[in-house]
N, C-alpha and C. Protein backbone atom coordinates (compact mmCIF):
# COMPACT_ATOMS: atom_id res chain seq x y z
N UNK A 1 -101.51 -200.31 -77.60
CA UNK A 1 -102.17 -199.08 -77.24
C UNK A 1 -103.69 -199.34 -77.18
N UNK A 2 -104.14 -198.41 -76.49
CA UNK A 2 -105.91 -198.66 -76.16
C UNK A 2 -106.76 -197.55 -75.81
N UNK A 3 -107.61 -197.16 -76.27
CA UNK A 3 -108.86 -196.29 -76.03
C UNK A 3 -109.03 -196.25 -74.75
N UNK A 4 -109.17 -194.89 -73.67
CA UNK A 4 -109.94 -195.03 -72.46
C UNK A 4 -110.55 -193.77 -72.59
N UNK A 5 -111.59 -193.63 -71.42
CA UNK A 5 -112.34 -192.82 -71.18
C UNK A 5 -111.69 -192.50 -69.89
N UNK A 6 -111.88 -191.57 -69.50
CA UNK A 6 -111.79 -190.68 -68.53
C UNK A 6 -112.66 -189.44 -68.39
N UNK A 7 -113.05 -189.34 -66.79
CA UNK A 7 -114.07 -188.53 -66.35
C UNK A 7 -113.54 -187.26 -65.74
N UNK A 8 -113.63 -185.60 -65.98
CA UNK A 8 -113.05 -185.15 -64.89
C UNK A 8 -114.36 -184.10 -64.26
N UNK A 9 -114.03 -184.13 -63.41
CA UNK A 9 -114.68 -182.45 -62.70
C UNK A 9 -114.03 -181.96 -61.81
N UNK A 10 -114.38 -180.82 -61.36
CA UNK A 10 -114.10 -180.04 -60.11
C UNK A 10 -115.16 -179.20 -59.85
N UNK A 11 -115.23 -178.76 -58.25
CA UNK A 11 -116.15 -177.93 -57.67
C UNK A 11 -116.21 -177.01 -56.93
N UNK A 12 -114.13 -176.93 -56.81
CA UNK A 12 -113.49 -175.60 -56.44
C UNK A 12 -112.79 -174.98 -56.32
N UNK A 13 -112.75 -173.58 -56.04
CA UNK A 13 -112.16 -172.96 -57.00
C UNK A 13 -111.74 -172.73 -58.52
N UNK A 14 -110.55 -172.15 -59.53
CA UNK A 14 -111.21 -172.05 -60.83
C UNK A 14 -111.67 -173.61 -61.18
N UNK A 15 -112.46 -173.87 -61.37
CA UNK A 15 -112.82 -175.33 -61.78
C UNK A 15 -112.33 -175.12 -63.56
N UNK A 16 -112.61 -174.22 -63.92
CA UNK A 16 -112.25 -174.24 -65.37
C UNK A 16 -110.30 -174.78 -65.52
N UNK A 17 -110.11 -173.77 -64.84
CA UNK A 17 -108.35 -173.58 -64.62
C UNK A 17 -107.81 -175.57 -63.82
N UNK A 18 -108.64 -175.92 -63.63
CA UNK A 18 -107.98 -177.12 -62.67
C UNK A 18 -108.47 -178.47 -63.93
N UNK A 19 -109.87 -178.12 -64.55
CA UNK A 19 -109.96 -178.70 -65.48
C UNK A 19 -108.88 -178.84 -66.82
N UNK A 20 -108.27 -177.62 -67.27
CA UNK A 20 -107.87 -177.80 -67.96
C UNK A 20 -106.14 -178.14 -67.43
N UNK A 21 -105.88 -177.99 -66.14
CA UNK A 21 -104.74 -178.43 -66.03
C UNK A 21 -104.68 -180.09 -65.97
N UNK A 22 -105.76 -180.82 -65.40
CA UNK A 22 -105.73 -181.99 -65.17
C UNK A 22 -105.73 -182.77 -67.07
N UNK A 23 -106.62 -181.89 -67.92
CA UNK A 23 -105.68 -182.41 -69.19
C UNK A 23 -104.51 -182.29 -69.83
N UNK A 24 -104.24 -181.26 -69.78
CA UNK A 24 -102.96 -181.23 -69.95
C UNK A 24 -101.36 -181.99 -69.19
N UNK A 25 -101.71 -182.89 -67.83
CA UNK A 25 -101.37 -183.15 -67.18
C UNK A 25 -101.47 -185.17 -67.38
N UNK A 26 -102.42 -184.90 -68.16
CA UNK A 26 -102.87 -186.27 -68.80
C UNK A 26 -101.98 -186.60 -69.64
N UNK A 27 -101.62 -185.09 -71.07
CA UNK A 27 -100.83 -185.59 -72.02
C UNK A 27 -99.57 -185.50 -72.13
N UNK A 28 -99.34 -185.32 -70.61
CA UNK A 28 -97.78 -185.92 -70.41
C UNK A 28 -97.43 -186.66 -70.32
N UNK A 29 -98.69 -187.65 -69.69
CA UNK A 29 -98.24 -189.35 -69.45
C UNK A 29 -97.55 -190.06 -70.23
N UNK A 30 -96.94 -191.05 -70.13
CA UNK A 30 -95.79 -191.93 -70.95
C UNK A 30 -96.81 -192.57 -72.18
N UNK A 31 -96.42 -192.37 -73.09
CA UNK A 31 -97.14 -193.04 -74.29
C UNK A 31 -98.71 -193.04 -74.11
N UNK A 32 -99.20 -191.36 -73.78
CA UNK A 32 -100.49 -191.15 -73.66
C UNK A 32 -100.69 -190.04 -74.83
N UNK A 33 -102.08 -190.49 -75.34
CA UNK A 33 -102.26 -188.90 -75.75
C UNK A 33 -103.70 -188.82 -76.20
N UNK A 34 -104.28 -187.39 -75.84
CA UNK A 34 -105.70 -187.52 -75.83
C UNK A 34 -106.19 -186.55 -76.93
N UNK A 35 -107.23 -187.74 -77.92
CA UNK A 35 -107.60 -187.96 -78.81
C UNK A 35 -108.96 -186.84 -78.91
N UNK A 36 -109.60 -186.67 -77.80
CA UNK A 36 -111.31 -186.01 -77.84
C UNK A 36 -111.33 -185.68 -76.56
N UNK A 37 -111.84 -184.28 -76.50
CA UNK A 37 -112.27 -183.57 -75.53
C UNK A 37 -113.91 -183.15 -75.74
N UNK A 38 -114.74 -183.45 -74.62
CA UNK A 38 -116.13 -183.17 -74.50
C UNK A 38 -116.13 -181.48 -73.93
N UNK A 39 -117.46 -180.93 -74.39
CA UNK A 39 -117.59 -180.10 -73.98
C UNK A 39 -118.01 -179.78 -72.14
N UNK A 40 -117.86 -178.84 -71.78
CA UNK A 40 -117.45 -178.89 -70.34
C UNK A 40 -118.96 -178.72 -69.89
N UNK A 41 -119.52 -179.30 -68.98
CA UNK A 41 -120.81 -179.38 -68.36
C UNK A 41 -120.68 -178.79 -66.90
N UNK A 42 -122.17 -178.11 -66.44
CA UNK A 42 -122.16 -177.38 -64.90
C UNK A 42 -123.11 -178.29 -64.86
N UNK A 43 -123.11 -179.06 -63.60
CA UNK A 43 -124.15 -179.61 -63.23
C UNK A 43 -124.13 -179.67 -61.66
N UNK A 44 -125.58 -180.19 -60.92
CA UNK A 44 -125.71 -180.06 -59.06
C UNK A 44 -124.80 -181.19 -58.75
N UNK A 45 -124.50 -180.95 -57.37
CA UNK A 45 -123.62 -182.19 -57.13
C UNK A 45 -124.50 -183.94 -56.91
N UNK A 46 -123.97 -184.57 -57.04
CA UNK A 46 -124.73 -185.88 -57.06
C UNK A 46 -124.57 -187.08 -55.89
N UNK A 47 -125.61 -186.98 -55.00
CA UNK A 47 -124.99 -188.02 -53.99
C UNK A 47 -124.42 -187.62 -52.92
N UNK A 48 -124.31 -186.25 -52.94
CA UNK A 48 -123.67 -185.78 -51.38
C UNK A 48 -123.90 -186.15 -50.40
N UNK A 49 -123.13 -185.82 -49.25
CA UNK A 49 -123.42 -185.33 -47.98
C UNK A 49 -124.01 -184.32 -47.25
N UNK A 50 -123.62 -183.45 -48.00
CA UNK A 50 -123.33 -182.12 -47.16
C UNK A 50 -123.60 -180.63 -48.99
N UNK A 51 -123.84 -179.46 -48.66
CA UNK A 51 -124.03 -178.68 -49.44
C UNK A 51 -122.62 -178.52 -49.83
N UNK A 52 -122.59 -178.42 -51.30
CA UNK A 52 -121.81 -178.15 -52.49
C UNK A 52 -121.54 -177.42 -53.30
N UNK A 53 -120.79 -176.77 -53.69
CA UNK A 53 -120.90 -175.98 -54.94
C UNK A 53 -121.14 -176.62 -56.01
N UNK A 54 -121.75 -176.52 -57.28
CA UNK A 54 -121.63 -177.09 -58.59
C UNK A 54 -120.50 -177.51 -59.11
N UNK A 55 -120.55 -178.06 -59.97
CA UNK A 55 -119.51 -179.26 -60.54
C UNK A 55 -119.27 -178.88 -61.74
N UNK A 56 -118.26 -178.70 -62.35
CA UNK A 56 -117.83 -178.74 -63.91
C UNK A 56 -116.80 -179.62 -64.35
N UNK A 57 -117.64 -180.55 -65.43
CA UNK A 57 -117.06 -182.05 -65.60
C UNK A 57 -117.20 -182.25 -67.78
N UNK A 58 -116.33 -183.44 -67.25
CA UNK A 58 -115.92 -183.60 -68.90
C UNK A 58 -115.72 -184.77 -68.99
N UNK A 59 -115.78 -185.37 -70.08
CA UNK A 59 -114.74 -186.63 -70.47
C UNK A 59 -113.93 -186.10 -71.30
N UNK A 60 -112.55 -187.02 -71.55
CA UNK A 60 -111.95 -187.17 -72.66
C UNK A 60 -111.49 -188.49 -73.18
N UNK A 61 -111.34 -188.78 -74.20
CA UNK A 61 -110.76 -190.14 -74.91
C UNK A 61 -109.39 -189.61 -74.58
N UNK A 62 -108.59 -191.17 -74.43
CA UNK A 62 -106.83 -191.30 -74.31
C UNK A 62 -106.75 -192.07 -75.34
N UNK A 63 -105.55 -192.05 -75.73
CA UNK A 63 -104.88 -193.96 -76.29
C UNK A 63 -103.57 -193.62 -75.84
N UNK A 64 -103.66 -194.54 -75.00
CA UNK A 64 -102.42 -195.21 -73.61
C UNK A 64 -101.90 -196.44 -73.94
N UNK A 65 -101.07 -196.40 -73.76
CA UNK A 65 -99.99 -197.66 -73.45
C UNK A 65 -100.49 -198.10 -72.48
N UNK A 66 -100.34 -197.45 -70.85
CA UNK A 66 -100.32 -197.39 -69.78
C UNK A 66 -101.65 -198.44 -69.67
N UNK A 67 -101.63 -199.87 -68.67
CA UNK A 67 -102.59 -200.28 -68.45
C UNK A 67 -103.26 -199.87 -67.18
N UNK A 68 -104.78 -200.76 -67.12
CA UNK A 68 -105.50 -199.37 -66.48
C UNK A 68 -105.40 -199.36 -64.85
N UNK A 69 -104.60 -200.23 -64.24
CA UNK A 69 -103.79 -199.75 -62.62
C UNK A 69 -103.12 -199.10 -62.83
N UNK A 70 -102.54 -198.89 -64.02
CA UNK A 70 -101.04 -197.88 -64.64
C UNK A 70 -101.58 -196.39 -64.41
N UNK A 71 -102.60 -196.55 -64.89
CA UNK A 71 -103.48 -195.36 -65.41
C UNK A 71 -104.00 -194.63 -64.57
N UNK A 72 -104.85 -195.44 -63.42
CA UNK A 72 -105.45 -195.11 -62.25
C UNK A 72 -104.60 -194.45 -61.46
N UNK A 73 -103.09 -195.14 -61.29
CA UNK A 73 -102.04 -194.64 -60.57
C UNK A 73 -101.87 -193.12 -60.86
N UNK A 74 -101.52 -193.18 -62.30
CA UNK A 74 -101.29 -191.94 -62.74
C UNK A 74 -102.33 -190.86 -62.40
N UNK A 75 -103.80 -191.09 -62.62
CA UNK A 75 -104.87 -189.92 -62.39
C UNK A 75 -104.78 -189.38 -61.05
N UNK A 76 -104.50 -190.99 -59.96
CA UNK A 76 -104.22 -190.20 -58.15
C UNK A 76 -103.31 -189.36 -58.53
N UNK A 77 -101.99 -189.85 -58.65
CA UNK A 77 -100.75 -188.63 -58.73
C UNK A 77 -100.89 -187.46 -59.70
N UNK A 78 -102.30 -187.00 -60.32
CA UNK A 78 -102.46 -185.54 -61.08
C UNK A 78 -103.41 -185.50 -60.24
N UNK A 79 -104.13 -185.64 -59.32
CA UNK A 79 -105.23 -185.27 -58.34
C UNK A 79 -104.31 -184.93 -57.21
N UNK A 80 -103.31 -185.50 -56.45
CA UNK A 80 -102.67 -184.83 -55.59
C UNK A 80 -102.01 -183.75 -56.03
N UNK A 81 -101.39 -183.71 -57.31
CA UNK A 81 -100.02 -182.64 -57.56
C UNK A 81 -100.80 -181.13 -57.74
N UNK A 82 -102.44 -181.78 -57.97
CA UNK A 82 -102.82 -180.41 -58.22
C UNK A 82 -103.83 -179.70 -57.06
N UNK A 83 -103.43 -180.92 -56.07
CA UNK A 83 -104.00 -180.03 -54.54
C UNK A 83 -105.43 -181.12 -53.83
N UNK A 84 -105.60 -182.16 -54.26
CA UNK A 84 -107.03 -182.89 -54.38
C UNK A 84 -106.45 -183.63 -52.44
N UNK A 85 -106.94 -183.25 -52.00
CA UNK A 85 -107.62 -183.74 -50.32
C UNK A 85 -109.14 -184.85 -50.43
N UNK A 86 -107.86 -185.72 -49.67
CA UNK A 86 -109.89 -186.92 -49.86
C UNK A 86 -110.03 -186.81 -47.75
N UNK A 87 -110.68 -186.21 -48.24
CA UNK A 87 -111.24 -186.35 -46.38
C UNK A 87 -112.34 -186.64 -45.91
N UNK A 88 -113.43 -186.56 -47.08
CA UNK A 88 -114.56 -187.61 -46.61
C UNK A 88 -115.08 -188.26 -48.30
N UNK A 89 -115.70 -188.82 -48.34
CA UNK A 89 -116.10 -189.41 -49.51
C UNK A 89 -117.52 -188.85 -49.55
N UNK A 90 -117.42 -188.32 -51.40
CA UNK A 90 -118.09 -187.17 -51.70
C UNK A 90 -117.78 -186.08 -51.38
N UNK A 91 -116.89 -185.22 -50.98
CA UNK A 91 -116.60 -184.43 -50.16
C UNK A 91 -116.34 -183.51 -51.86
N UNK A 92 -116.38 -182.36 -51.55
CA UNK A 92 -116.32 -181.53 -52.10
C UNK A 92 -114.76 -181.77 -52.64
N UNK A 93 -113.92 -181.02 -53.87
CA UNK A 93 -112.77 -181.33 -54.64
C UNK A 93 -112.54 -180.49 -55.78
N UNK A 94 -110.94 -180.25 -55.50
CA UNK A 94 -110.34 -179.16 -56.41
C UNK A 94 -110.57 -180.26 -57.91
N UNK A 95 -110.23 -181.17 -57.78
CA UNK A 95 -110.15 -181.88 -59.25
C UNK A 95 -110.47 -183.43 -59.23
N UNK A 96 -111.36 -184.33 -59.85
CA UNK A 96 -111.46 -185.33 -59.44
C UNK A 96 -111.22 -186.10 -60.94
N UNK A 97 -110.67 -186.88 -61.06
CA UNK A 97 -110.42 -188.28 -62.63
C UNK A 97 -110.84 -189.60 -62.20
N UNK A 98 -112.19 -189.78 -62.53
CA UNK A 98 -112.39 -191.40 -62.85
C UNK A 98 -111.84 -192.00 -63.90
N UNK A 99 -111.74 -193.12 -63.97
CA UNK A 99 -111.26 -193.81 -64.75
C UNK A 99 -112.55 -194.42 -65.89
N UNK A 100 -112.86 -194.44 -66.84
CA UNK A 100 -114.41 -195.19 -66.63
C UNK A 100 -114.36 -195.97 -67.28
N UNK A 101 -113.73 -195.73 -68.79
CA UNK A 101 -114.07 -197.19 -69.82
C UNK A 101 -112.45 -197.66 -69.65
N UNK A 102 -112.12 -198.96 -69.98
CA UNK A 102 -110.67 -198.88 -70.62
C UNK A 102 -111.01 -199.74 -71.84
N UNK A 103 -110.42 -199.57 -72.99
CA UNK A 103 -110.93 -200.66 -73.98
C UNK A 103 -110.78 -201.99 -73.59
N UNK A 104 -111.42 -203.25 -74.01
CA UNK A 104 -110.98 -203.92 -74.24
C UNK A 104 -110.97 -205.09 -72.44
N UNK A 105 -111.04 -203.98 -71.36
CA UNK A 105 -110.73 -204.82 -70.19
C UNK A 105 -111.83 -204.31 -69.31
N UNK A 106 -112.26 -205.52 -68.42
CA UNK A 106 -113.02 -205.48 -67.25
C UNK A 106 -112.22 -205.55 -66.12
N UNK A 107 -112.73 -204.91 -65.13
CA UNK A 107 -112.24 -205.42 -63.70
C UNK A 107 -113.51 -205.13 -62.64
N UNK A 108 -113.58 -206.06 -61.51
CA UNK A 108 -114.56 -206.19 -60.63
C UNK A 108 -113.75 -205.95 -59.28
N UNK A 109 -112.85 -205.11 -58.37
CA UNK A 109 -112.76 -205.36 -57.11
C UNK A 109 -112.09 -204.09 -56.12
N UNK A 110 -111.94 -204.00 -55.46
CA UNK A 110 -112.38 -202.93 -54.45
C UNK A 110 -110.75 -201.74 -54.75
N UNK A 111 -109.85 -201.60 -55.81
CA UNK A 111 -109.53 -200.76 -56.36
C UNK A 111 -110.08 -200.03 -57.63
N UNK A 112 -110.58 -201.21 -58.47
CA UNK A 112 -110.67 -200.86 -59.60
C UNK A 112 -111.90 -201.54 -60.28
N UNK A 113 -112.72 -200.84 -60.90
CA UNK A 113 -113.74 -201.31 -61.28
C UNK A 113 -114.57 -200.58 -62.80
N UNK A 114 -114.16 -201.42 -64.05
CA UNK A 114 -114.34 -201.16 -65.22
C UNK A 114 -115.02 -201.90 -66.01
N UNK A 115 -116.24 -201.47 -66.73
CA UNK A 115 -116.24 -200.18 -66.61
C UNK A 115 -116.48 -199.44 -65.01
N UNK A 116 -116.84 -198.16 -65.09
CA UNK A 116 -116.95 -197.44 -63.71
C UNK A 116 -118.54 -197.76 -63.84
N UNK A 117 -119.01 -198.15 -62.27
CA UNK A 117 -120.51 -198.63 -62.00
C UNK A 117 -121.16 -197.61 -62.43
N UNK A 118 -120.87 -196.41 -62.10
CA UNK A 118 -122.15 -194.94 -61.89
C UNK A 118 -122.29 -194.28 -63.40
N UNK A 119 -121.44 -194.62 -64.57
CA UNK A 119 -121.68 -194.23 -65.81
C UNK A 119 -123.12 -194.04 -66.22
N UNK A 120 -124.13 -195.05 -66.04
CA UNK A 120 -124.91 -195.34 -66.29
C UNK A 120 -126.02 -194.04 -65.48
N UNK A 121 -125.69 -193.95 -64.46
CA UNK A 121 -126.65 -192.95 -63.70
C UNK A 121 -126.61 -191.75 -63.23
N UNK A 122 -125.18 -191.32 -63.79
CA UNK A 122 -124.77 -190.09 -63.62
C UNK A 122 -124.73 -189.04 -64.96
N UNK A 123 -125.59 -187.76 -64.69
CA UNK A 123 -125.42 -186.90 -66.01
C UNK A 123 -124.34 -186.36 -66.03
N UNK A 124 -123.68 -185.85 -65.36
CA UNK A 124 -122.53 -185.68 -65.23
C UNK A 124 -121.86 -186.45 -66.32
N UNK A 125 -121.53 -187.60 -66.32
CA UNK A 125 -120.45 -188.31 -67.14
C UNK A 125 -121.63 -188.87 -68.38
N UNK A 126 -122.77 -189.12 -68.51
CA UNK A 126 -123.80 -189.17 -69.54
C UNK A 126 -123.47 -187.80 -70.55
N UNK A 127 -123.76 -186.79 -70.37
CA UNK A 127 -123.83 -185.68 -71.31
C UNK A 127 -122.43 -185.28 -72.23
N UNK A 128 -120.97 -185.65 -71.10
CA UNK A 128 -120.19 -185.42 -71.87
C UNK A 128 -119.74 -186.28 -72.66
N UNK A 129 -120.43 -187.75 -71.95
CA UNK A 129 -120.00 -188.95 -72.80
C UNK A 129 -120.51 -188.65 -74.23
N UNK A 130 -121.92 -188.38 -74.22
CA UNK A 130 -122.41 -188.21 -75.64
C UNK A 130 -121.80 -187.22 -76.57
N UNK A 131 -121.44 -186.18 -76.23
CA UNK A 131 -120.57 -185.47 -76.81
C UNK A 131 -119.63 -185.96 -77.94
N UNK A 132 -118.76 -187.17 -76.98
CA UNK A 132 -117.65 -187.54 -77.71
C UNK A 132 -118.30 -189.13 -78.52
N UNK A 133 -119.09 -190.18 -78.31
CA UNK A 133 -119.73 -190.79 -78.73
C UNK A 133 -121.73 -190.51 -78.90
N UNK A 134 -121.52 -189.97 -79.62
CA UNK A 134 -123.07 -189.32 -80.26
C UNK A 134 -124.07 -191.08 -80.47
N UNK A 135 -123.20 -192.07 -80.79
CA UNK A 135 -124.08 -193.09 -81.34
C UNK A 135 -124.87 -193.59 -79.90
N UNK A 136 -124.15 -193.53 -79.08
CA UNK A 136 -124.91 -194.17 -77.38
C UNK A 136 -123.69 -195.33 -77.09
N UNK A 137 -122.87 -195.44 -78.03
CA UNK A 137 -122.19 -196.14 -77.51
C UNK A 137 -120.86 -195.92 -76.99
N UNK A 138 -120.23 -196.32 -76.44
CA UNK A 138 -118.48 -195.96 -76.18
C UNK A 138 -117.88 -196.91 -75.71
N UNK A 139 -116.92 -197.69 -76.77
CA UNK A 139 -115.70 -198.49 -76.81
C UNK A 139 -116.73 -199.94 -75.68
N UNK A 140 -117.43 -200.11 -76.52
CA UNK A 140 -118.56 -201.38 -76.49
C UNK A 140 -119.57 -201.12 -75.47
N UNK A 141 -119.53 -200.03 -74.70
CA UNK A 141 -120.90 -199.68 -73.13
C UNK A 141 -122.11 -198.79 -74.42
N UNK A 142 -122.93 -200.01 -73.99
CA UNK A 142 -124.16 -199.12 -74.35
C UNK A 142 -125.17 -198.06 -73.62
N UNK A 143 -124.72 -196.74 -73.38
CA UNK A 143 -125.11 -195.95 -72.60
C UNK A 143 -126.37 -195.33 -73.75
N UNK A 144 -127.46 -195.49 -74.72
CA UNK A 144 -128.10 -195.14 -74.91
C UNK A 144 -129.32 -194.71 -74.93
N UNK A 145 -129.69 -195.93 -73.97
CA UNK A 145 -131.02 -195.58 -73.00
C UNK A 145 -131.23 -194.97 -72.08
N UNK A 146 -129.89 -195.20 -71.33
CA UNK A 146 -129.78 -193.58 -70.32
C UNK A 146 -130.04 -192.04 -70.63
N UNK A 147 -129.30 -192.14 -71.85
CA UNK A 147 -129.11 -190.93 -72.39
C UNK A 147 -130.52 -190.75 -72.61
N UNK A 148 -131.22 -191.22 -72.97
CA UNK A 148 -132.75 -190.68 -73.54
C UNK A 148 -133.59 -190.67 -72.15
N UNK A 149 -132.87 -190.81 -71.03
CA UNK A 149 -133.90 -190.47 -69.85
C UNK A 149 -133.14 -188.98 -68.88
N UNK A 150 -132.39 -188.55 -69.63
CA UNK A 150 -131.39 -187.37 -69.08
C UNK A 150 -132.21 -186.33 -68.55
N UNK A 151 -132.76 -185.30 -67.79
CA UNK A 151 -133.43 -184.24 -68.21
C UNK A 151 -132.01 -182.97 -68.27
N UNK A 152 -132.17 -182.24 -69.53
CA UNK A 152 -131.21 -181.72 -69.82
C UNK A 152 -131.36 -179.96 -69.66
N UNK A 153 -132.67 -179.66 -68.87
CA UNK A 153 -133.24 -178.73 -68.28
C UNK A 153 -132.56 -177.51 -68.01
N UNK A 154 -131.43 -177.86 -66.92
CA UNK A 154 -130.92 -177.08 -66.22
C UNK A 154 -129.50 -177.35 -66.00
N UNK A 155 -128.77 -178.09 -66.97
CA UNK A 155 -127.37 -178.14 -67.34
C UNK A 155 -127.08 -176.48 -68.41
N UNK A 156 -125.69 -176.31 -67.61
CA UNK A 156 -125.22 -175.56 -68.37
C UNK A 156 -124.12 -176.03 -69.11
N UNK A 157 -124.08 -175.76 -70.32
CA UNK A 157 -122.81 -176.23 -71.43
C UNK A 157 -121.14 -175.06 -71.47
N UNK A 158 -120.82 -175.47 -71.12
CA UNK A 158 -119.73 -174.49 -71.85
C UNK A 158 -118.29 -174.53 -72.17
């Protein structure tokens, strides 16, 4: 079994209601079960294309069996079941799950890539990360210098 991180948001419709289905949808997985839930963050969208609604995003800790193509597999098939359309990249989304830390394993290539590159530069997954790891660290990524360049201004918590 192994520690992962996982990222979620959504940006439409109930985003609350899709958030919490995509966890609960988590702890059905086969020899999954999630350990820490971050508090839920509103933040602007990041990187778009095109105008967006706001985003409400989270992490949570797992400890999975499931290794992390296992895993990845699994997050597509709770992003489709719960309505998720990829039709452009960045595109606006009922529910989205990165994958970000997995303990213990790296990967470098054009499915899968762990940790996830954008941890580092995204508040989005910065604020809730800290949540659940307060020290700056999580399951060996030192995200602590980021964190101290956050501006935490105009996030809403809830």
């Amino acid at each position: 079994m192994n520690k992962a991180i996982l990222g979620i948001g959504s940006n439409l419709g109930n985003r609350t209601a899709f958030l919490s289905s995509a966890v609960r949808a988590i702890e059905q997985l086969p020899e999954t079960t999630v350990l820490a839930e971050s508090s839920r963050y509103e933040t602007k969208p990041y990187n778009v294309p095109d105008e967006q609604n706001d985003y409400l995003n989270e992490c949570i800790v797992i400890l999975t069996a499931l290794s992390p193509r296992a895993l990845l597999g699994a997050c597509l098939g709770i992003e489709a079941a719960l309505g998720r359309v990829r039709e452009k990249r960045h595109g606006s989304r009922v529910i989205d799950i990165d994958l970000l830390i997995y303990e213990n394993a790296t990967s470098k290539d054009a499915e899968l890539t762990l940790p996830h590159p954008g941890i580092l530069k995204r508040l989005f997954v910065l604020l809730p990360l800290s949540d659940l790891y307060p020290s700056g660290n999580a399951l060996g990524l030192d995200f602590s210098a980021a964190l101290k360049r956050v501006d935490r201004s105009k996030i809403k918590v809830f």
